[in-house]
C-alpha atoms as a PDB file:
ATOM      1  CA  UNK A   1     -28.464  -2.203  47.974  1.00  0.00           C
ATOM      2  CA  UNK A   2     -31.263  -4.975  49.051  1.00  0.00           C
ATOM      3  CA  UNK A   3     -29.732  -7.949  50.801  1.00  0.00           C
ATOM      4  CA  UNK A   4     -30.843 -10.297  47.727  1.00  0.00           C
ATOM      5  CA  UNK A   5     -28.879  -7.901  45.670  1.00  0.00           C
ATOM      6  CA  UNK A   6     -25.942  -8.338  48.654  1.00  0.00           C
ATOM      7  CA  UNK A   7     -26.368 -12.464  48.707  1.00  0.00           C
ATOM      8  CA  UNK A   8     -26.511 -11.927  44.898  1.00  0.00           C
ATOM      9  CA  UNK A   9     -23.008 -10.160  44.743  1.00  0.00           C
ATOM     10  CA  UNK A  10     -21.682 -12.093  47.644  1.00  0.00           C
ATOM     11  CA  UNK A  11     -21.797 -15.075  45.441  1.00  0.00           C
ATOM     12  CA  UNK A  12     -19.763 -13.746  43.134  1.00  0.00           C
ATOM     13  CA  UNK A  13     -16.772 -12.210  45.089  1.00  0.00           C
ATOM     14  CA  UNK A  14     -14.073 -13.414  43.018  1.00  0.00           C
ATOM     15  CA  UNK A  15     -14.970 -11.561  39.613  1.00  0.00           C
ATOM     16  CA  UNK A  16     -15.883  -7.789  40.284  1.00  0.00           C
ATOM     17  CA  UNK A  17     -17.768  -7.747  37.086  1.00  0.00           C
ATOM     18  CA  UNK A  18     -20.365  -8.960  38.163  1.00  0.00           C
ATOM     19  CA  UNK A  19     -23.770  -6.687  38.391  1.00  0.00           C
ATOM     20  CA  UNK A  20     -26.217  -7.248  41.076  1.00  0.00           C
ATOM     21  CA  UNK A  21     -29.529  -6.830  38.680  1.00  0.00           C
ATOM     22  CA  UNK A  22     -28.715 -10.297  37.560  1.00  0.00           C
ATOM     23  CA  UNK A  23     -29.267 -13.742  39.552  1.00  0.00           C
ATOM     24  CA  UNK A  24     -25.909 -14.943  38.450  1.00  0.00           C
ATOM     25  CA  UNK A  25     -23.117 -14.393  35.456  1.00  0.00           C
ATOM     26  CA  UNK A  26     -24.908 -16.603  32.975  1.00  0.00           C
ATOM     27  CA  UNK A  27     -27.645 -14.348  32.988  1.00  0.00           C
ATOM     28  CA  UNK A  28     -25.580 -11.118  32.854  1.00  0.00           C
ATOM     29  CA  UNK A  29     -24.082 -12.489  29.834  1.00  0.00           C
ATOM     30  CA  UNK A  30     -27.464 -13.820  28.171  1.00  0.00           C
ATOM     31  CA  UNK A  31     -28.933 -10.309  29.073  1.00  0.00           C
ATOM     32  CA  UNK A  32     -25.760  -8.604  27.124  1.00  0.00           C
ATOM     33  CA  UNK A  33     -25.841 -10.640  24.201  1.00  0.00           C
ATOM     34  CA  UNK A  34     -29.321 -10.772  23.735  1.00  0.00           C
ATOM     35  CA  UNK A  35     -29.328  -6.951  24.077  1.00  0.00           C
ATOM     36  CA  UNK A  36     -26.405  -6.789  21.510  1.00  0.00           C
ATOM     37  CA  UNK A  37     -28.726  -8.813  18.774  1.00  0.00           C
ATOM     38  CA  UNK A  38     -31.547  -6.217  19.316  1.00  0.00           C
ATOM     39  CA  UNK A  39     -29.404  -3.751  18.608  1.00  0.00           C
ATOM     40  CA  UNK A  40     -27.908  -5.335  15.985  1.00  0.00           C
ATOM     41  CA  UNK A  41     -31.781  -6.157  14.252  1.00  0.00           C
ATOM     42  CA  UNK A  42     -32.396  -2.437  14.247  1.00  0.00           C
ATOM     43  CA  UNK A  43     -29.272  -1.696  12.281  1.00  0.00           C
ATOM     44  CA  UNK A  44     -29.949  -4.329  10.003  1.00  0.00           C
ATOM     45  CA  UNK A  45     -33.184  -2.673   9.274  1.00  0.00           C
ATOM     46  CA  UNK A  46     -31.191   0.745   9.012  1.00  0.00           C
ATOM     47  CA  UNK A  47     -28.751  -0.034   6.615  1.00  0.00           C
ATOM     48  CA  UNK A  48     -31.578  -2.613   4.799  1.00  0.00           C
ATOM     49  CA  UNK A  49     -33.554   0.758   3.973  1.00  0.00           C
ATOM     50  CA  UNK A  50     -30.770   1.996   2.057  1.00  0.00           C
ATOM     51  CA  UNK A  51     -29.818  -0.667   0.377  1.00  0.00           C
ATOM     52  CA  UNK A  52     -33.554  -0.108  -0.899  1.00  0.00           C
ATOM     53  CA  UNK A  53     -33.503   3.109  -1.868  1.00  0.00           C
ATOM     54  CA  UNK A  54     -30.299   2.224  -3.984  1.00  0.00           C
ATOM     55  CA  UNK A  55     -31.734  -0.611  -5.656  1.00  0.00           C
ATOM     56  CA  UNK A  56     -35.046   1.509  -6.823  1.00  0.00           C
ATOM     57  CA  UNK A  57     -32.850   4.512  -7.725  1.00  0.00           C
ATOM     58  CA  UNK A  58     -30.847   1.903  -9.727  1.00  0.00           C
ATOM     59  CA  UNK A  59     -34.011   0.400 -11.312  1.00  0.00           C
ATOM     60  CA  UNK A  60     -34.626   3.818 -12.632  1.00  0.00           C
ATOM     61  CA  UNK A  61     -31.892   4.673 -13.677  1.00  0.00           C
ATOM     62  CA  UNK A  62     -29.398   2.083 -14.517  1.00  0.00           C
ATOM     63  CA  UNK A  63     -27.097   3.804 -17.227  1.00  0.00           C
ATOM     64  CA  UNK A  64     -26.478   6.673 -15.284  1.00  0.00           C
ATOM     65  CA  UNK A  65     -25.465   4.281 -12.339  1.00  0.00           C
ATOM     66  CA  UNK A  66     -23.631   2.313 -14.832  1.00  0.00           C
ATOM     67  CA  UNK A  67     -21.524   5.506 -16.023  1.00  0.00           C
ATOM     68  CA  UNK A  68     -21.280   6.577 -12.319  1.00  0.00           C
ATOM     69  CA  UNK A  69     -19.468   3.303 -11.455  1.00  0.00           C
ATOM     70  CA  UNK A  70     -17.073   3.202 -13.378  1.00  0.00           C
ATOM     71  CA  UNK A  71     -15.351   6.056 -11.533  1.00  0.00           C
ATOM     72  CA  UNK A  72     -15.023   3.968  -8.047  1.00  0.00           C
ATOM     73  CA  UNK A  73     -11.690   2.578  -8.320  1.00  0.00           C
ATOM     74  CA  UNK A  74     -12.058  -1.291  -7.782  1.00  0.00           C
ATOM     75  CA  UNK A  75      -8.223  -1.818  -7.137  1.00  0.00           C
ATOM     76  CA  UNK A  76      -8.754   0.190  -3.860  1.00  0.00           C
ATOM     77  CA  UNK A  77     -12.237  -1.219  -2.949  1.00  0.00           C
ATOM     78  CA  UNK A  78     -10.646  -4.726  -3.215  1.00  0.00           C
ATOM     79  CA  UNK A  79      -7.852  -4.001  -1.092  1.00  0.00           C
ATOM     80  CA  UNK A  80     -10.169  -2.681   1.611  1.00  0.00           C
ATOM     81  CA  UNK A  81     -12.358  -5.467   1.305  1.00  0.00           C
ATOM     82  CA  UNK A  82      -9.210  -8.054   2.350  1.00  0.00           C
ATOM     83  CA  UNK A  83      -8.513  -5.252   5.044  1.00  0.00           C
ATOM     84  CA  UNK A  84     -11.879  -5.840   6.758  1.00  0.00           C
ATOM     85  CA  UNK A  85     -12.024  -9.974   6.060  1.00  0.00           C
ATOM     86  CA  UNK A  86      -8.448 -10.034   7.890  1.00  0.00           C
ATOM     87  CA  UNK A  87     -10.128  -7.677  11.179  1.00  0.00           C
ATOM     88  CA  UNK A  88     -12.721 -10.058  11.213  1.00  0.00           C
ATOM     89  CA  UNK A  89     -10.060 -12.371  11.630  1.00  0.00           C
ATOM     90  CA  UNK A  90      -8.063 -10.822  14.286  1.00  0.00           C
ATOM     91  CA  UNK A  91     -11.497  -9.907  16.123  1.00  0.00           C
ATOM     92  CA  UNK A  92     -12.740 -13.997  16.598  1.00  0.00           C
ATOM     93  CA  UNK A  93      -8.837 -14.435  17.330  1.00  0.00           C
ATOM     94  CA  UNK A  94      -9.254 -11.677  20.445  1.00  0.00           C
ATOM     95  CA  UNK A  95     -13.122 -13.320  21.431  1.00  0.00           C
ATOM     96  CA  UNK A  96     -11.183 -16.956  22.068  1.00  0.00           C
ATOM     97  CA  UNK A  97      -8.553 -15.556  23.792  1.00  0.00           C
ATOM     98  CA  UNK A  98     -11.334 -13.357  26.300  1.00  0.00           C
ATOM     99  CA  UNK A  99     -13.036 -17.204  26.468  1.00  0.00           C
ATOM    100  CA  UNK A 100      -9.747 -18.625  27.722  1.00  0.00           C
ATOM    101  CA  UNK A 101      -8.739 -15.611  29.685  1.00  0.00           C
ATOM    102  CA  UNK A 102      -5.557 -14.485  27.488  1.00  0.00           C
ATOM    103  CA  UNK A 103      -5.182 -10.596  27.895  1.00  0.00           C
ATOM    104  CA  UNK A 104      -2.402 -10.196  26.634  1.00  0.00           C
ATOM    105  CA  UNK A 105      -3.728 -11.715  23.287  1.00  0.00           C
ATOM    106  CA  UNK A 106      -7.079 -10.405  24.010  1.00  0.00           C
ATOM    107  CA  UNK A 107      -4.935  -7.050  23.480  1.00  0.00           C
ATOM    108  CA  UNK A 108      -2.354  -7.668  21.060  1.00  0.00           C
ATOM    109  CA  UNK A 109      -5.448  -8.979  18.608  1.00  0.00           C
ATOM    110  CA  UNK A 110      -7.603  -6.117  19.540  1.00  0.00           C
ATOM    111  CA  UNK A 111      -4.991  -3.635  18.668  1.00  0.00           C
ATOM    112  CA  UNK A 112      -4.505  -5.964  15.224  1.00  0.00           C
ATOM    113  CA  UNK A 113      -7.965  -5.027  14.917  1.00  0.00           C
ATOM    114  CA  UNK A 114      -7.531  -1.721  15.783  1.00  0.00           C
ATOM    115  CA  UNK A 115      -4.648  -0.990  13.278  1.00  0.00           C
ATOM    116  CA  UNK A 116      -6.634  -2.480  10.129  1.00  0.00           C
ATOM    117  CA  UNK A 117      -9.725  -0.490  10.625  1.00  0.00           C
ATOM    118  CA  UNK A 118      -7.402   2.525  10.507  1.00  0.00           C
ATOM    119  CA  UNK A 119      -6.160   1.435   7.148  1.00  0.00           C
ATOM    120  CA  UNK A 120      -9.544   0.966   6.034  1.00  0.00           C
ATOM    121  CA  UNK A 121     -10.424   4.394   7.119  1.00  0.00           C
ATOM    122  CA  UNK A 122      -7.302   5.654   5.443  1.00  0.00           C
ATOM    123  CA  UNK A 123      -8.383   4.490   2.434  1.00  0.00           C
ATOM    124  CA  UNK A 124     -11.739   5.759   2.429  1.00  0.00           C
ATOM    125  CA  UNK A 125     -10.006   9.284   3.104  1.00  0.00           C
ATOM    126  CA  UNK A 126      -8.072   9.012  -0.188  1.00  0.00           C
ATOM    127  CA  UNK A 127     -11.220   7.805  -2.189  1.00  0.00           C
ATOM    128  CA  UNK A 128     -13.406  10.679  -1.033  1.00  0.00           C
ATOM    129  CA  UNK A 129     -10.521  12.789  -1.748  1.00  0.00           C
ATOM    130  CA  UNK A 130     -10.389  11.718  -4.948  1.00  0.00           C
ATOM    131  CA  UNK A 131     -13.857  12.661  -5.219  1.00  0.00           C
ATOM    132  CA  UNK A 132     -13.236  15.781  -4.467  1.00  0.00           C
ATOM    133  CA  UNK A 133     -10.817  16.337  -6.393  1.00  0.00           C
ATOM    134  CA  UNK A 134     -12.844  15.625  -9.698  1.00  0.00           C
ATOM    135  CA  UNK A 135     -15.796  17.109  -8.722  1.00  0.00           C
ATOM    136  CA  UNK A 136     -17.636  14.451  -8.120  1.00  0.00           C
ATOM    137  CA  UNK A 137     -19.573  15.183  -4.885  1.00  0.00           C
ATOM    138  CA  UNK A 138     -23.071  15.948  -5.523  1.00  0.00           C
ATOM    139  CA  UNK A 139     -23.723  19.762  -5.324  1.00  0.00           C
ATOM    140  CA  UNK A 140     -23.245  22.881  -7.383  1.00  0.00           C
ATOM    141  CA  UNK A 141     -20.121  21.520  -8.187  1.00  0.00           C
ATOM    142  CA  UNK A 142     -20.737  18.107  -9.330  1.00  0.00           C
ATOM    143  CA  UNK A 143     -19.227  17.763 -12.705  1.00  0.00           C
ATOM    144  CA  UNK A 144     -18.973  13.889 -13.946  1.00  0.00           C
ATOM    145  CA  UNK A 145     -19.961  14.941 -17.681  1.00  0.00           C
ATOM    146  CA  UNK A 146     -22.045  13.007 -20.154  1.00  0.00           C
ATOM    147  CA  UNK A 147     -25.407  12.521 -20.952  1.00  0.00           C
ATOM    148  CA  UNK A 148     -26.213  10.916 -17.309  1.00  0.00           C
ATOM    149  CA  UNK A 149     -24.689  13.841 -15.295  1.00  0.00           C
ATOM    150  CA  UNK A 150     -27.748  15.196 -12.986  1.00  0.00           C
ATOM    151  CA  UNK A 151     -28.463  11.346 -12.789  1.00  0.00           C
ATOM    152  CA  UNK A 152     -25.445  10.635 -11.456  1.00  0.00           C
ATOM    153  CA  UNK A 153     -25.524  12.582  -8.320  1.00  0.00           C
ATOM    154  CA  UNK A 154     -28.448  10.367  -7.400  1.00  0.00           C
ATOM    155  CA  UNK A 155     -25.807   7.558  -7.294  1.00  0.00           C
ATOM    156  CA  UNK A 156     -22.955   9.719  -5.636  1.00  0.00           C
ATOM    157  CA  UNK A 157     -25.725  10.695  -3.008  1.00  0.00           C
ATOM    158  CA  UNK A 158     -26.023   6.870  -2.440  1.00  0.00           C
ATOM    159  CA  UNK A 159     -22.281   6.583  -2.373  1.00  0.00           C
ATOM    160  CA  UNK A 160     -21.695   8.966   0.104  1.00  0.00           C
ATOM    161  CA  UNK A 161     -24.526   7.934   2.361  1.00  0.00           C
ATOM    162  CA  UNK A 162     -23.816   4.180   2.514  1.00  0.00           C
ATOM    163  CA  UNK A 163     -20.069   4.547   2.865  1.00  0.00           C
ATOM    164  CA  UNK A 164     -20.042   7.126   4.849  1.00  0.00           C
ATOM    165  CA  UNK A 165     -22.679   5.609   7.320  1.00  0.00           C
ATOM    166  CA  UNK A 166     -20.271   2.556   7.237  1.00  0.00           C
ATOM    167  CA  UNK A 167     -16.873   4.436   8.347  1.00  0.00           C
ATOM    168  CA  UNK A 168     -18.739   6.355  11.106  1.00  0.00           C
ATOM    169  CA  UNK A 169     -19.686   2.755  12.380  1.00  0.00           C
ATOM    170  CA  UNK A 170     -15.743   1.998  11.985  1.00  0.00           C
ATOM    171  CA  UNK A 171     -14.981   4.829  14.027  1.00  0.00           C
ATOM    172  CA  UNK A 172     -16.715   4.109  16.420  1.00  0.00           C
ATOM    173  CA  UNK A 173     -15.951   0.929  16.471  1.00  0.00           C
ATOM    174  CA  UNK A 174     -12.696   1.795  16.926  1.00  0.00           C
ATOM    175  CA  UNK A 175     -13.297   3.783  19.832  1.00  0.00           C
ATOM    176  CA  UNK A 176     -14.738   1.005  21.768  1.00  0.00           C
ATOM    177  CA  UNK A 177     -12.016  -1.022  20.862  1.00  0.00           C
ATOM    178  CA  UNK A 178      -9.202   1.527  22.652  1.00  0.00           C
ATOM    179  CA  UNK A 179     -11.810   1.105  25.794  1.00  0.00           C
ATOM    180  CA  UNK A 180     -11.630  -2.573  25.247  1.00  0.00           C
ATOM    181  CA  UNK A 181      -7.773  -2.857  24.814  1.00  0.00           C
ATOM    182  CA  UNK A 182      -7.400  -0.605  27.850  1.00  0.00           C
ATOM    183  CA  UNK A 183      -9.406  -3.231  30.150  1.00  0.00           C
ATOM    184  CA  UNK A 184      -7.949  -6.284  28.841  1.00  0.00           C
ATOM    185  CA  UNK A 185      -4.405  -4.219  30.006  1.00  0.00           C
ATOM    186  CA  UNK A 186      -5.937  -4.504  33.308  1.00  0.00           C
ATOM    187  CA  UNK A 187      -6.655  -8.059  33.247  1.00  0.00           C
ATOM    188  CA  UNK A 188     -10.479  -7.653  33.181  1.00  0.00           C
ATOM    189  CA  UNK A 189     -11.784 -11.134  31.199  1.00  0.00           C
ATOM    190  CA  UNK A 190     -11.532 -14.345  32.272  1.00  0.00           C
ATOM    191  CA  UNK A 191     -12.692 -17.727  31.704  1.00  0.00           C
ATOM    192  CA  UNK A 192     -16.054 -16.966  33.136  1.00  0.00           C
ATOM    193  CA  UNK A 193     -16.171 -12.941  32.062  1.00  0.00           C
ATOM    194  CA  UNK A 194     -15.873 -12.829  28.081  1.00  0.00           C
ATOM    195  CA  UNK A 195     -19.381 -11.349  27.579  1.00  0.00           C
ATOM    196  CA  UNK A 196     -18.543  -7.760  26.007  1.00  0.00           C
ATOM    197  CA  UNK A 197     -15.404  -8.937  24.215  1.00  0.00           C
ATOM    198  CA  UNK A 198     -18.202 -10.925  22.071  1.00  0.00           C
ATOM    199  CA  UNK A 199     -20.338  -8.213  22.092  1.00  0.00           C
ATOM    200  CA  UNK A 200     -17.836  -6.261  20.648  1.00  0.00           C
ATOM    201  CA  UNK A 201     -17.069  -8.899  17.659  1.00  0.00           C
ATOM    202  CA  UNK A 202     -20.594  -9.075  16.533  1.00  0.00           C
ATOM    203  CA  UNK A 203     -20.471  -5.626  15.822  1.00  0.00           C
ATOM    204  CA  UNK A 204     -16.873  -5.533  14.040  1.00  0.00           C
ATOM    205  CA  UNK A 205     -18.531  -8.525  12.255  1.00  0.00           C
ATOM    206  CA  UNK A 206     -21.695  -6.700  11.139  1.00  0.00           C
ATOM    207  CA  UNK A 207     -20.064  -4.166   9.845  1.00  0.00           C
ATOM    208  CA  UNK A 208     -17.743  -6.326   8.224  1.00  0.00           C
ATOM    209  CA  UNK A 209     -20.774  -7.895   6.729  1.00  0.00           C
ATOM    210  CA  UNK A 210     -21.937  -4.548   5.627  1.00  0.00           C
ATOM    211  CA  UNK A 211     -19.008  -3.894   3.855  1.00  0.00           C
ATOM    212  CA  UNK A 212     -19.317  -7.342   1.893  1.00  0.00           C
ATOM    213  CA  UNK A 213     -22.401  -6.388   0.224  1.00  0.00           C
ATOM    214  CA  UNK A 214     -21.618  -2.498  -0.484  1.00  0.00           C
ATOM    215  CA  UNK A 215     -18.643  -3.063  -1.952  1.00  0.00           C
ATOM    216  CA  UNK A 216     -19.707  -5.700  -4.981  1.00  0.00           C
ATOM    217  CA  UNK A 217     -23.107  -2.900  -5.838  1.00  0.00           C
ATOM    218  CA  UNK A 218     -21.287   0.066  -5.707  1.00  0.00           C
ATOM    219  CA  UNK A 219     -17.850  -1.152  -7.018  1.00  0.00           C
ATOM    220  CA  UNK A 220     -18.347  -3.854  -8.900  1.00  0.00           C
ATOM    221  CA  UNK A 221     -21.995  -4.303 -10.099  1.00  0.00           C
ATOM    222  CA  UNK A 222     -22.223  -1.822 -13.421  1.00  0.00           C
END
């Protein structure tokens, strides 16, 4: 290590945190979070091309869309929708406590979090089961009926891609948030050291937001 990386640590001994690339803790944390909205942009621009292709596929064929919606159940959609609005709430509950240096309700909201993801998941297992079970999974199989039948895979396909795109982001999401959980048991954030604990609720909150428009044009929009 250089001594201005030494004198740059040294100034910092209280909060072990702290990396020695950066002048100072401001700048570790404007570093972070500026790094978290790149990564963020890119995903926007991800999950924007899909929502593309949907909307052109739709354009083309908007019965067979039509027919192919009606066989999302909205009752289930809806309740997974107030699942994710309430772990957006837990997550901006566990950010202010990081800011003031609560761990113990940095962790008991995280794990809030936590829990409500894995009902959303849950339910996303029993829809694509349901799928499944009705042979509606595009393939060989695929067997919605009616005139708009080979059309309607096209909007299955969409289904499948967009939702599941969105629960692999949940899970791992929810992975990070065990790692999180297991340093705020150690007493890792403080009043001065909240940085990832943000970082990690703009990306529950994306997601979130992701959710928000997916589920009014697949479930909702016919």
């Amino acid at each position: 290590m250089s001594s201005q990386a030494m004198e740059q640590t040294a100034a910092h001994p209280a909060n072990p945190n702290f990396q020695h690339q950066y002048e100072d803790l401001q700048q570790q944390y404007s570093s972070t979070t500026f790094g978290m909205w790149v990564f963020l942009v890119q995903e926007i621009l991800f999950f924007g091309s899909l929502f593309c292709a949907y909307a052109v596929y739709r354009s083309m064929y908007p019965e067979a869309y039509s027919a192919a919606s009606h066989h999302l159940n909205v009752a289930l959609g809806t309740f997974n929708t107030v699942v994710l609005i309430g772990s957006s709430l837990t997550m901006a509950l566990a950010v202010r406590c990081a800011q003031l240096g609560r761990n113990k309700g940095v962790f008991g909201y995280l794990l809030a979090t936590f829990m409500l993801g894995n009902v959303f998941l849950a339910v996303k297992v029993v829809e694509y089961s349901d799928k499944f079970k009705h042979h509606l999974v595009p393939g060989p199989h695929f067997a919605m009926g009616g005139p708009y039948n080979e059309q309607a895979q096209i909007y299955f396909s969409m289904y499948f891609a967009m939702t599941g795109l969105h629960a692999l982001h949940m899970i791992i999401g929810a992975g990070l948030l065990i790692f999180f959980m297991w340093k705020a048991y150690n007493n890792t954030y403080s009043t001065d050291f909240y940085g990832p604990i943000e970082n990690m609720g703009l990306y529950w909150h994306f997601v979130d937001i992701v959710w928000i428009f997916l589920f009014p044009m697949l479930y909702l929009i016919h």
